[in-house]
Protein backbone atom coordinates (compact mmCIF):
# COMPACT_ATOMS: atom_id res chain seq x y z
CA UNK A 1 10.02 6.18 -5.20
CA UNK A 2 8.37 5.68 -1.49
CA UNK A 3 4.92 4.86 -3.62
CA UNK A 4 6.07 2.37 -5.77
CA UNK A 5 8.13 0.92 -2.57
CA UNK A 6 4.34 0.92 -0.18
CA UNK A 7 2.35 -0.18 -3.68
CA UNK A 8 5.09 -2.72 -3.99
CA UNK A 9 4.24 -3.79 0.21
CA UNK A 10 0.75 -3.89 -0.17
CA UNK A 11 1.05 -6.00 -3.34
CA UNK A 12 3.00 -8.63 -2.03
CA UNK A 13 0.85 -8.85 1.13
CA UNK A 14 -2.38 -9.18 -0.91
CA UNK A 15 -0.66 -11.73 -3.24
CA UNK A 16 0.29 -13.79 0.23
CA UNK A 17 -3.40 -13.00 0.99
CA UNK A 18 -4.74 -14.46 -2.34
CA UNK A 19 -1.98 -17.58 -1.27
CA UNK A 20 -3.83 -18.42 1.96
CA UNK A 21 -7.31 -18.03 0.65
CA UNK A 22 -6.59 -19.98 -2.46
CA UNK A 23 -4.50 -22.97 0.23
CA UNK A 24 -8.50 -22.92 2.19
CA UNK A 25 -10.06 -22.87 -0.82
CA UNK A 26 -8.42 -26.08 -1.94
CA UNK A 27 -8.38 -27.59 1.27
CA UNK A 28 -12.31 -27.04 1.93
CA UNK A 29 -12.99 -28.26 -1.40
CA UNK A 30 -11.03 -32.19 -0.87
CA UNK A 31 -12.18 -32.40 2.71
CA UNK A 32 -15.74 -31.69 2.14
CA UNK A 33 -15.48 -33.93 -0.99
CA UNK A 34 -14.67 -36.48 1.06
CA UNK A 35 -17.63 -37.01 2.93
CA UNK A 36 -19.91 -37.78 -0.45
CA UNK A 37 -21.19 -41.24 0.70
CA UNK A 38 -20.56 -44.37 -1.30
CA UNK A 39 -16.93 -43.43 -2.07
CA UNK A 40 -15.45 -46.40 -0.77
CA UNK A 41 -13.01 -46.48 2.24
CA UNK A 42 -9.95 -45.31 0.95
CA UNK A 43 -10.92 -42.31 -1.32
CA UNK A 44 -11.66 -40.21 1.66
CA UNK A 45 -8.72 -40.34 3.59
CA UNK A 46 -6.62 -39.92 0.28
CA UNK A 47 -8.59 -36.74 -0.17
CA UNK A 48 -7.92 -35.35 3.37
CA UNK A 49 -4.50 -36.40 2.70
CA UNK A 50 -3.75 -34.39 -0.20
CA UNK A 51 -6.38 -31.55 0.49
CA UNK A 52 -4.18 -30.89 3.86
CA UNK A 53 -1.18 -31.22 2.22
CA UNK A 54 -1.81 -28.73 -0.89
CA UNK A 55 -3.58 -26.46 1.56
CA UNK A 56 -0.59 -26.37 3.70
CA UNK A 57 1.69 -25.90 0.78
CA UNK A 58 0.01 -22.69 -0.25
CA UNK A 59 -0.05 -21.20 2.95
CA UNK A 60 3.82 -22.03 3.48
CA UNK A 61 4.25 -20.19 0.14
CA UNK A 62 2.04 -17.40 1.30
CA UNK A 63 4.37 -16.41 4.39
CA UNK A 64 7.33 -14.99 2.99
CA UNK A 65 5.31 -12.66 0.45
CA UNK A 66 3.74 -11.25 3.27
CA UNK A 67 6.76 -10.81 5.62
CA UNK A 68 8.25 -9.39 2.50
CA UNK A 69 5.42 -7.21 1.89
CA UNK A 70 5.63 -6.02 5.79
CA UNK A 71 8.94 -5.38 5.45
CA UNK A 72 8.59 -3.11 2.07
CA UNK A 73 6.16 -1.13 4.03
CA UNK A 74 8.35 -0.86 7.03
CA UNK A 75 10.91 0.40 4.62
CA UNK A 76 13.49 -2.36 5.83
CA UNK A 77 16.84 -3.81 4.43
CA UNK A 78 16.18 -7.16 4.79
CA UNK A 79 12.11 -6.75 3.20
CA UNK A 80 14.01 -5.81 0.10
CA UNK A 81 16.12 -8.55 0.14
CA UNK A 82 13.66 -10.90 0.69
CA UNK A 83 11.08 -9.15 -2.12
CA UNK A 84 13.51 -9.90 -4.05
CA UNK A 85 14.01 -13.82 -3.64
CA UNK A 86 10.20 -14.15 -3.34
CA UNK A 87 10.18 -12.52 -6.67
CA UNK A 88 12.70 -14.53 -8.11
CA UNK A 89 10.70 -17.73 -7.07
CA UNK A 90 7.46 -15.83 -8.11
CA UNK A 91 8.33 -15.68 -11.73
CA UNK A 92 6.64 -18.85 -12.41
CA UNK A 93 3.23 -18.37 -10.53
CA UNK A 94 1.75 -16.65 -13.70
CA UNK A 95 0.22 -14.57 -14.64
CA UNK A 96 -0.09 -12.44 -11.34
CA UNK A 97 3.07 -13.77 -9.90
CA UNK A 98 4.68 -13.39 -13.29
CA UNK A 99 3.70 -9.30 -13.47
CA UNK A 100 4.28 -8.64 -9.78
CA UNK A 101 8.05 -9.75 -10.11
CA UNK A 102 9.16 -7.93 -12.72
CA UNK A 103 7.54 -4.74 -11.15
CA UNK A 104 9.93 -6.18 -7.88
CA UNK A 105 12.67 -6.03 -9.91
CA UNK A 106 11.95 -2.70 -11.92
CA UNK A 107 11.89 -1.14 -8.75
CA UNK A 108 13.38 -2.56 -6.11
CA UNK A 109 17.11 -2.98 -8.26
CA UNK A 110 17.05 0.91 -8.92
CA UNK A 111 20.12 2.65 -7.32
CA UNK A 112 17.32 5.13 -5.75
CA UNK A 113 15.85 3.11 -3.91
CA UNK A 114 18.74 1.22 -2.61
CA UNK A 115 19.65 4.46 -0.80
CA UNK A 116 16.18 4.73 0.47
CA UNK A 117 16.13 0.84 2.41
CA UNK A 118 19.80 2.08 3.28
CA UNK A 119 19.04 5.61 4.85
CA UNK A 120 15.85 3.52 6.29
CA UNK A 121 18.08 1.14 8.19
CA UNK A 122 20.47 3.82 9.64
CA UNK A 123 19.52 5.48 12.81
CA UNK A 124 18.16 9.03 12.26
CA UNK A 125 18.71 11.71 14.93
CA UNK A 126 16.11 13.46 15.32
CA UNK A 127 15.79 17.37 14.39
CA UNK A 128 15.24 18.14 18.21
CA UNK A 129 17.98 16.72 20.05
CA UNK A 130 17.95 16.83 24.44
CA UNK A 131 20.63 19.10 25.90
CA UNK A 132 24.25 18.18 26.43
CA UNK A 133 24.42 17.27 29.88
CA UNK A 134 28.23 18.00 31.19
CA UNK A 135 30.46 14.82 31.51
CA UNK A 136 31.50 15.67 34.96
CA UNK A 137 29.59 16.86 37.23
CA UNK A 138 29.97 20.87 38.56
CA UNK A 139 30.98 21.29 42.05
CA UNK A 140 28.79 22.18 44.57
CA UNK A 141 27.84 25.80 44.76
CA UNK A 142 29.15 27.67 48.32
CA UNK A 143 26.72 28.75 50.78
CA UNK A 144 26.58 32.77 51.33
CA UNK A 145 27.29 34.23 54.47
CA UNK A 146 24.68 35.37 55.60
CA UNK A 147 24.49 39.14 55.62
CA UNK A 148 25.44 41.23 58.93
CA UNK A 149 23.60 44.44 59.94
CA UNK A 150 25.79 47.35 59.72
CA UNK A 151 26.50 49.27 62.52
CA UNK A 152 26.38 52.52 62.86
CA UNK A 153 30.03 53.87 62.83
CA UNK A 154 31.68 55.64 66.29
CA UNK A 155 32.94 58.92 64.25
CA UNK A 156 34.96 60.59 66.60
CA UNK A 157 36.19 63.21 65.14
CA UNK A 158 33.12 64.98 65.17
């Protein structure tokens, strides 16, 4: 399941990818049409106008596939959540927006790998856990006497 959830990541980032180059693309294309001489005096700021504004509409669409993408990989509640509604609004964007969603929502809508995003989001302890420190302190230890010399004993009886 954690390879179709990282295949699923790196999809949707190179999707958002293909978004931004496609929202240049167009955007380079109308600008530099605009400076063809002889158009007249309004064509060219019409086509800066809408080359800007469909450039900038791609690459607003392009964001949330790759924050959903990032947060696939990261293995994250909320990247599934939001794979999901990208999907939903992906279904239209066909044919590679079309076949990307309904991979989304082959995998991502399995009861598997709800448990994974859930056991992601959860914090793990790790296998080697620090020593127990006590919750009050121990009392200072005493200080030994030191040790006296013995002396040597007045036997009178011999």
């Amino acid at each position: 399941m954690d390879k179709h959830i990282n295949l699923l990541g790196v999809l949707w980032i190179a999707l958002g990818g293909l978004g931004f180059l496609a929202g240049f693309f167009v955007f380079s294309i109308l600008f530099g049409i605009s400076y063809i001489p002889d158009m007249g005096h309004d064509a060219p700021i019409i086509l800066r106008t809408v080359g800007l504004g469909v450039g900038m509409f791609l690459w607003i669409l392009s964001i949330p596939k790759v924050i959903a993408g990032v947060g696939l990989l990261k293995k994250q509640e909320w990247g599934r959540i939001l794979a999901l509604v990208v999907s939903f609004l992906s279904l239209l964007d066909f044919p590679l927006g079309t076949a990307l969603a309904v991979y989304t929502f082959v995998v991502l809508i399995k009861e598997d790998t709800i448990k994974v995003f859930r056991h992601g989001t959860e914090k793990k302890e790790s296998p080697i856990s620090p020593p127990e420190k006590p919750s009050s302190p121990a009392p200072p230890k005493k200080k030994a006497a030191p040790a006296r010399a013995k002396r040597p004993s007045k036997d009178k009886t011999k």
